[in-house]
Protein backbone atom coordinates (compact mmCIF):
# COMPACT_ATOMS: atom_id res chain seq x y z
CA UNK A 1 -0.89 -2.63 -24.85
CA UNK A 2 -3.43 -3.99 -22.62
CA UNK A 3 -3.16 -6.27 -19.85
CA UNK A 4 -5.38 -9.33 -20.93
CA UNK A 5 -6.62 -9.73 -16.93
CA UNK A 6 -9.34 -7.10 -15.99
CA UNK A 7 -8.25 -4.76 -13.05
CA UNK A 8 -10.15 -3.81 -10.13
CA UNK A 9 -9.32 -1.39 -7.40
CA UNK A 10 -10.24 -2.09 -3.71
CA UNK A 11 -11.48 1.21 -2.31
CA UNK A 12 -11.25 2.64 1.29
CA UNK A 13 -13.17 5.88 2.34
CA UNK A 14 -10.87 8.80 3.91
CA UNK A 15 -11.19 8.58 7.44
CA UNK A 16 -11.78 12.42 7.58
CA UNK A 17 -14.72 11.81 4.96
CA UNK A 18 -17.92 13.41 6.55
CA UNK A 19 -20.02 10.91 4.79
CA UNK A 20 -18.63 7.38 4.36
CA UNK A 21 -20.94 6.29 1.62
CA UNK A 22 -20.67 9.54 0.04
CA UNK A 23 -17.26 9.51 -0.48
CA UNK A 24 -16.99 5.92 -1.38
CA UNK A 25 -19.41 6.90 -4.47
CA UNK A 26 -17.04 9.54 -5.63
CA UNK A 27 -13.90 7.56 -5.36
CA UNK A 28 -16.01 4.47 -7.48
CA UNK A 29 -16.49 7.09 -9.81
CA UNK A 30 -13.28 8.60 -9.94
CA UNK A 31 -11.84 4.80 -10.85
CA UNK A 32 -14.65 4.43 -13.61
CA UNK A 33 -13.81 7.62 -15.56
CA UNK A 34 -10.20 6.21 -14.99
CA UNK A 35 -10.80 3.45 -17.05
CA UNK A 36 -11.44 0.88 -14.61
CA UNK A 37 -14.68 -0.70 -14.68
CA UNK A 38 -14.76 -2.76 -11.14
CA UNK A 39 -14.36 -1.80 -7.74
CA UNK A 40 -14.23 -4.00 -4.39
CA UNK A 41 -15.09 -3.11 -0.67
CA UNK A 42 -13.59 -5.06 2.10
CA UNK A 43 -15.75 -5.82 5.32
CA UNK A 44 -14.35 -4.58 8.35
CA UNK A 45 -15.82 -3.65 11.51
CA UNK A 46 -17.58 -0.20 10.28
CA UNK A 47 -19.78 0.26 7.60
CA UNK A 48 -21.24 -3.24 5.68
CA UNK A 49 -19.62 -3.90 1.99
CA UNK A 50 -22.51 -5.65 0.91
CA UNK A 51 -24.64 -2.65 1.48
CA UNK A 52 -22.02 -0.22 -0.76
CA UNK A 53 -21.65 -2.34 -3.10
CA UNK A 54 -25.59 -2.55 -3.86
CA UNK A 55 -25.55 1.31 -3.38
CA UNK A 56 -22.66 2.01 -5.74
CA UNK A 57 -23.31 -0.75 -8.12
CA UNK A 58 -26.98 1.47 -8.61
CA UNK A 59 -25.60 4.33 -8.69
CA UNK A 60 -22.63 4.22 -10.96
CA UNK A 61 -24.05 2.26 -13.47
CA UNK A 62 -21.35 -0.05 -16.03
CA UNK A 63 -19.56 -0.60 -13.05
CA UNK A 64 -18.85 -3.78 -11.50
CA UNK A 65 -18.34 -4.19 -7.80
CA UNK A 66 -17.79 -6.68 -5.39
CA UNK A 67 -16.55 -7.41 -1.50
CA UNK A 68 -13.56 -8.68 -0.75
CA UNK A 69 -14.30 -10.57 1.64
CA UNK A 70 -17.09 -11.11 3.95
CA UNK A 71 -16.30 -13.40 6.66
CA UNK A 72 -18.39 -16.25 6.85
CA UNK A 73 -18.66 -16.52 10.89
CA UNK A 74 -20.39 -13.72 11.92
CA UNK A 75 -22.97 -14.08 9.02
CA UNK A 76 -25.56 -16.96 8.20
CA UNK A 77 -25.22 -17.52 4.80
CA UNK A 78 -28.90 -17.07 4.52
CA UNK A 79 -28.50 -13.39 5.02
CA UNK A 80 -25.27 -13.14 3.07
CA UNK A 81 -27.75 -15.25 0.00
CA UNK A 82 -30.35 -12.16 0.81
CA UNK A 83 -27.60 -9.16 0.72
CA UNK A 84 -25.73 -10.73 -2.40
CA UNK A 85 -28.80 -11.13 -4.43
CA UNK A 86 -30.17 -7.76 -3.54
CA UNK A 87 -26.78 -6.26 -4.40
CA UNK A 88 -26.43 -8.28 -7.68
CA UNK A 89 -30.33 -7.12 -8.26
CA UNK A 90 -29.03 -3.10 -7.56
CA UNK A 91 -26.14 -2.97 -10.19
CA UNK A 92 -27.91 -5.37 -12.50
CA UNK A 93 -26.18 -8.26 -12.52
CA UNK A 94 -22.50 -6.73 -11.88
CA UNK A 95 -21.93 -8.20 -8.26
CA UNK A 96 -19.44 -10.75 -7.37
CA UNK A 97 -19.70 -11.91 -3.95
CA UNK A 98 -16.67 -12.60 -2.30
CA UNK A 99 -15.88 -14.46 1.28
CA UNK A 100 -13.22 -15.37 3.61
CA UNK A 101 -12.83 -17.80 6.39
CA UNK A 102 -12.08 -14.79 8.78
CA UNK A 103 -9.48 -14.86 11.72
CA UNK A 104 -9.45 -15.73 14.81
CA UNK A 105 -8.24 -13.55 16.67
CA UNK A 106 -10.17 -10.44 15.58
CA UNK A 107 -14.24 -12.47 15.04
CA UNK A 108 -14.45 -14.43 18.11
CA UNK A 109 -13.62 -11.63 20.81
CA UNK A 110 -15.78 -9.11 18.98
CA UNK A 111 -18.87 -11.92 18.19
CA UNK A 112 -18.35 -14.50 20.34
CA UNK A 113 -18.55 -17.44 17.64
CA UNK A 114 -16.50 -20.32 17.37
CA UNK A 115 -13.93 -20.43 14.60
CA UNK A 116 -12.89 -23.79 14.57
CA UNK A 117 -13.66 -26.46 11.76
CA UNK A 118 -13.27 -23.71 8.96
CA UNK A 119 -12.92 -25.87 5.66
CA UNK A 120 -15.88 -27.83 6.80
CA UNK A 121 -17.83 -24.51 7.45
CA UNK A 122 -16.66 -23.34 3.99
CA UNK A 123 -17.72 -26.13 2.31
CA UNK A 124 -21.43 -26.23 4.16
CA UNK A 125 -21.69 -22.50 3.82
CA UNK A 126 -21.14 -22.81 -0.07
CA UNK A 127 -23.33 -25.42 -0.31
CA UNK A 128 -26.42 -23.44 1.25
CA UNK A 129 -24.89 -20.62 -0.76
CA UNK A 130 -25.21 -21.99 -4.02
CA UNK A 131 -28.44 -23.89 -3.92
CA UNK A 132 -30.00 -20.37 -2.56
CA UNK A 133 -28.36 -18.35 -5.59
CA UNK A 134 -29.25 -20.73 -8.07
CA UNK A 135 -32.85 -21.93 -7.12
CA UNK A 136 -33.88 -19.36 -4.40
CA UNK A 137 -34.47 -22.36 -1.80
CA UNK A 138 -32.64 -24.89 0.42
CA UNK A 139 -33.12 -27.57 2.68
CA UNK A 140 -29.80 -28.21 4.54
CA UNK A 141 -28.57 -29.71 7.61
CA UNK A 142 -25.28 -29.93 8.28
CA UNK A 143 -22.14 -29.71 10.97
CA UNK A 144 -21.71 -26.33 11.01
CA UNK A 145 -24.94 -24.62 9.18
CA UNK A 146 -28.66 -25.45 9.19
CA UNK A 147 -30.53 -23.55 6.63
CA UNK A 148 -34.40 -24.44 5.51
CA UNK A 149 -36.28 -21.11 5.10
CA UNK A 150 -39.95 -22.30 5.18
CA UNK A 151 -40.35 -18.97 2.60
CA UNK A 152 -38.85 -18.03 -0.82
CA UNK A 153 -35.52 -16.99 -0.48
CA UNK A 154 -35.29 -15.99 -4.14
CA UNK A 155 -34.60 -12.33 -5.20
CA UNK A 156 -36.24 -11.51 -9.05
CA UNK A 157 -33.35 -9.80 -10.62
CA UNK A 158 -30.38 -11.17 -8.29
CA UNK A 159 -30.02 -14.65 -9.19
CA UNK A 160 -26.50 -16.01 -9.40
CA UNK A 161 -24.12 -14.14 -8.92
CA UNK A 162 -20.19 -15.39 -8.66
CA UNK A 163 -19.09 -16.56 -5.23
CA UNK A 164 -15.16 -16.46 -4.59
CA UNK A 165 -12.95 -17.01 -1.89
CA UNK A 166 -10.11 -15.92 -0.60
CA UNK A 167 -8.37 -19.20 -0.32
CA UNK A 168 -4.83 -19.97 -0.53
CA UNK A 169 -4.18 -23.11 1.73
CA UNK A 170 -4.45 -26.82 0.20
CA UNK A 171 -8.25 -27.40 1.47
CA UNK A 172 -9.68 -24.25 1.26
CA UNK A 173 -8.38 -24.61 -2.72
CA UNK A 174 -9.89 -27.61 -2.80
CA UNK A 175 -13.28 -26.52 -1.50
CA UNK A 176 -13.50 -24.01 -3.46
CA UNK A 177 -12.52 -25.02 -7.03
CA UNK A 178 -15.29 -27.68 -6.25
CA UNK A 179 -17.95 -25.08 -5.11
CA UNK A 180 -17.80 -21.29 -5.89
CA UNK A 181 -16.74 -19.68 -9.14
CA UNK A 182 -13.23 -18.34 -8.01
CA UNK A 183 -10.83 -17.22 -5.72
CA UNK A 184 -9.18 -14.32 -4.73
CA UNK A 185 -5.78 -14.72 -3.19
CA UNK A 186 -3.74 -12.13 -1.50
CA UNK A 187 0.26 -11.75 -1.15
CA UNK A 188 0.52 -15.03 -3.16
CA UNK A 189 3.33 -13.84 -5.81
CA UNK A 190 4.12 -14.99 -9.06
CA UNK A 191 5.62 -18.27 -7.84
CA UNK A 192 3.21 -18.96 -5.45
CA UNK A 193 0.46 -18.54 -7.79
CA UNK A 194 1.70 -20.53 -10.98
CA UNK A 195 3.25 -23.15 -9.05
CA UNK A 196 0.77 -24.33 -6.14
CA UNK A 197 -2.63 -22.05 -6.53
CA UNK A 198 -2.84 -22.41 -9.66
CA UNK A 199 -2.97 -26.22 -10.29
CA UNK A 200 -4.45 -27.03 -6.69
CA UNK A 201 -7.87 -25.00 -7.79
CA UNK A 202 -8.05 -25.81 -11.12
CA UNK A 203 -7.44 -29.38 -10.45
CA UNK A 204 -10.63 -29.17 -8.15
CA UNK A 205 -12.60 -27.43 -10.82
CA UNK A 206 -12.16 -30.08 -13.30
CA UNK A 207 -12.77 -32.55 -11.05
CA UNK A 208 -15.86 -31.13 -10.03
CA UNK A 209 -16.87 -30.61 -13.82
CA UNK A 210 -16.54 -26.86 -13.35
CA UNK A 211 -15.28 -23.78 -15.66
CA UNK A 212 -11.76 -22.72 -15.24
CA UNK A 213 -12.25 -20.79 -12.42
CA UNK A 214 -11.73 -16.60 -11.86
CA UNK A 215 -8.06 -15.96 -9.94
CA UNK A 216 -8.59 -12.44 -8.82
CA UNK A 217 -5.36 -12.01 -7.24
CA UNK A 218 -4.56 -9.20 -4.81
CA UNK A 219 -1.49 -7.16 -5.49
CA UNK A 220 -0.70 -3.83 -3.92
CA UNK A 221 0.33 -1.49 -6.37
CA UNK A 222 1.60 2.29 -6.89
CA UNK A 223 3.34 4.02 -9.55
CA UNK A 224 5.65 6.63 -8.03
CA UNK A 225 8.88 8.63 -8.68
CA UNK A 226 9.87 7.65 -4.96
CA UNK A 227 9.28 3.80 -4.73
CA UNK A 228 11.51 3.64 -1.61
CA UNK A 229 9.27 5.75 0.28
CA UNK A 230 6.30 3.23 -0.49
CA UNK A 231 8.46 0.31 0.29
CA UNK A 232 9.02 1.93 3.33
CA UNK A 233 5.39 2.72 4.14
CA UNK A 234 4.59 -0.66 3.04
CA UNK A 235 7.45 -2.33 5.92
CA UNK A 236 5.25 -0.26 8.62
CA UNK A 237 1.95 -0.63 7.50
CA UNK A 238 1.59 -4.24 5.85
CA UNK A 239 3.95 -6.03 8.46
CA UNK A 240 1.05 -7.45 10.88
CA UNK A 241 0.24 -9.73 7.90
CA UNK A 242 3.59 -11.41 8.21
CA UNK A 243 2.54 -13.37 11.49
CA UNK A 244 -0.58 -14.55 10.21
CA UNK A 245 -0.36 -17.90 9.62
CA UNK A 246 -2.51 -18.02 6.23
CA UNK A 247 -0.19 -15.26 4.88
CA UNK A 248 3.14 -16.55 6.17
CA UNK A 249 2.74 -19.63 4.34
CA UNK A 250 2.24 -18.37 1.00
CA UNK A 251 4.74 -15.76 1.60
CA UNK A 252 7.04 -18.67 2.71
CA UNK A 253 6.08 -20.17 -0.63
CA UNK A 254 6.75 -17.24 -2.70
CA UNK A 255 10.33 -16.91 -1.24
CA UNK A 256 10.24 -13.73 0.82
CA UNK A 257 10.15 -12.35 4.05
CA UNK A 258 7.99 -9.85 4.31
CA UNK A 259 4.21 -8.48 2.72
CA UNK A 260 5.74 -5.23 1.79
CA UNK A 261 8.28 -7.32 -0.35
CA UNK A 262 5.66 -8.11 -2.61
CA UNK A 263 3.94 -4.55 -2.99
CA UNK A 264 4.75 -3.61 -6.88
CA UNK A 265 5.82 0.25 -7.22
CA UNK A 266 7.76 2.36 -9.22
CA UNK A 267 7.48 3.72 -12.65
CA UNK A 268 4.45 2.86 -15.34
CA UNK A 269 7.09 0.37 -16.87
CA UNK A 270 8.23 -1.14 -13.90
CA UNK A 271 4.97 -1.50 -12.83
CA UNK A 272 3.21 -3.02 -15.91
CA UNK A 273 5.90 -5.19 -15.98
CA UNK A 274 5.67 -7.12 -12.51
CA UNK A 275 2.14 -6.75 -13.35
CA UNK A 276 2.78 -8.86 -16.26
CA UNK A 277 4.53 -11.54 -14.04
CA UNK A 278 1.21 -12.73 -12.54
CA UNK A 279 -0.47 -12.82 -15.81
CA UNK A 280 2.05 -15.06 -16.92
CA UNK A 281 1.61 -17.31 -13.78
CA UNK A 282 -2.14 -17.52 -14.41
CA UNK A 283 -4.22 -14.84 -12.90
CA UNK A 284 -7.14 -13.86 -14.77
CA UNK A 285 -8.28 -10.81 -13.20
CA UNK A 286 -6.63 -8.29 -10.76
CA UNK A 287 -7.82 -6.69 -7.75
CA UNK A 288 -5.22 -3.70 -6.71
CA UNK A 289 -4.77 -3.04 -3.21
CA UNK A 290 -2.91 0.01 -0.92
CA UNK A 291 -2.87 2.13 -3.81
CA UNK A 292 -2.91 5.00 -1.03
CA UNK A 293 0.65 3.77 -0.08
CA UNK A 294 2.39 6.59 -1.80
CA UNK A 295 -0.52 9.36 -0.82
CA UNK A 296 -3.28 11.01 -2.76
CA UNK A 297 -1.50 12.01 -5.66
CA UNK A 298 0.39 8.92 -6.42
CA UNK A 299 -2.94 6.81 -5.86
CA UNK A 300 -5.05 9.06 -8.56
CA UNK A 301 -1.61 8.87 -10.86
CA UNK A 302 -1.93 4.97 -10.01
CA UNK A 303 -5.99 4.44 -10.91
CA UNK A 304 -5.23 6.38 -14.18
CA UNK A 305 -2.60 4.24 -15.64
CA UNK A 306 -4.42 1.12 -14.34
CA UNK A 307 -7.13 2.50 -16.22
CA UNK A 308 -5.16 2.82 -19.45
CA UNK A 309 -3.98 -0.84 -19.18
CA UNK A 310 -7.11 -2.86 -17.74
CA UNK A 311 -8.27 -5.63 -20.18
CA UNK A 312 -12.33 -5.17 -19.48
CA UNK A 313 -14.55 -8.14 -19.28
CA UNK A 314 -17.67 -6.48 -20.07
């Protein structure tokens, strides 16, 4: 039977790959005839998810995509308005754009911008972000942004498409059920998500006079006959996350100790099951993470069975 939540697979390229783009196109296609019907590209420091998810979303057509997450620092939300709507435009209307507040320690040696003030940043840069999307113009001065193009900002074919945000803390919650169309948290369990995320967001929404909002949550996932082994890949590879504030809070919240505590592996049962858990606790979609945890074969066994579980949106 079906998950009722949508699944979505966050894809990496092979660092041995002699075409980055090339081989993140076969691995979105690889998902698709899977099953799955979304795919989501992180932004890191090499090559720019907003531009692969424009190319795939062309290329591979019924497929969703989407970037989990841009930071907002480094980027004026004027360009991010240009690259979303041009990548919503490219896989006809099948984009979801989705942000972070970034860290620290990694944006402002690398850019040399100032991270501080972050919910009132969030709340500015949504604010620009939305009017853009939903009118093609805005006129906005504020704290942190100043936006007021003196052209059309509007891209024919690209208007609108879902903002989310990877928020987990009290304010960032708060912005965003008020302001964008979703969130998407990450190593917030099944307690964690029914019991605070849940009811913090959706309280905003409502207040705001907003839809229920998307919860794309972020769980890493792999079916495998040797689930200690990916536990214990998981320990090594996942463990930086433990000392980030942001993450040690909700994993604080959820009741364990550690990222890889929450990674869900072992067999298709065991797996649908925990899977299951988060449904239950309210998330409406899922975007799977690490996959690659148990190596190549285990993460092509994983996208299949995802595949032949994954509740579609359409």
């Amino acid at each position: 039977m079906a998950l009722t939540a949508p699944i979505g697979i966050a894809l990496n390229p092979d660092p041995a790959a002699a075409n980055t783009v090339d081989d993140l196109l076969e691995r979105s296609r690889f998902v698709q005839r899977a099953g799955i019907d979304r795919v989501w590209f992180a932004q890191r420091f090499d090559f720019d998810s907003l531009s692969v998810a424009a190319v795939v979303g062309a290329a591979v057509p019924g497929l969703h995509v989407g970037t989990s997450v841009v930071p907002i620092n480094p980027r004026h939300p004027l360009v991010v308005a240009s690259q979303a709507q041009t990548a919503h435009a490219a896989s006809h209307r099948r984009f979801t754009l989705g942000l972070g507040l970034g860290a620290r320690d990694l944006e402002e040696p690398a850019f040399g911008v100032p991270t501080d003030r972050p919910i009132r940043r969030l709340r500015e840069y949504l604010t620009v972000l939305r009017s853009v999307l939903t009118t093609g113009t805005v006129d906005f001065t504020g704290e942190t942004v100043t936006a007021a193009p003196r052209l059309p900002a509007a891209v024919a074919g690209g208007e609108n498409p879902d903002i989310v945000v990877a928020a987990m803390g009290p304010q960032a919650l708060a912005v965003s059920g008020e302001l964008a169309d979703g969130i998407v948290p990450f190593l917030a369990g099944p307690r964690a998500l029914g019991d605070d995320i849940m009811p913090r967001v959706e309280k905003a929404a409502r207040a705001a006079g907003r839809p229920r909002p998307r919860v794309i949550t972020g769980v890493a996932v792999v079916v495998t006959a040797d689930p200690d082994r990916v536990r214990a890949e998981a320990a090594e590879r996942m463990a930086f996350y433990d000392a980030i504030p942001s993450y040690r809070s909700v994993l604080d919240r959820e009741g364990v100790a550690s990222a890889a505590d929450l990674v869900v592996t072992g067999s298709e049962t065991e797996v649908e099951a925990q899977l299951r858990r988060y449904v239950d606790a309210g998330a409406t979609e899922f975007l799977i993470t690490q996959t690659d945890l148990g190596g190549a074969e285990d993460e092509r066994a994983t996208w299949r069975f995802l595949g032949s579980i994954s509740g579609r949106r359409g």
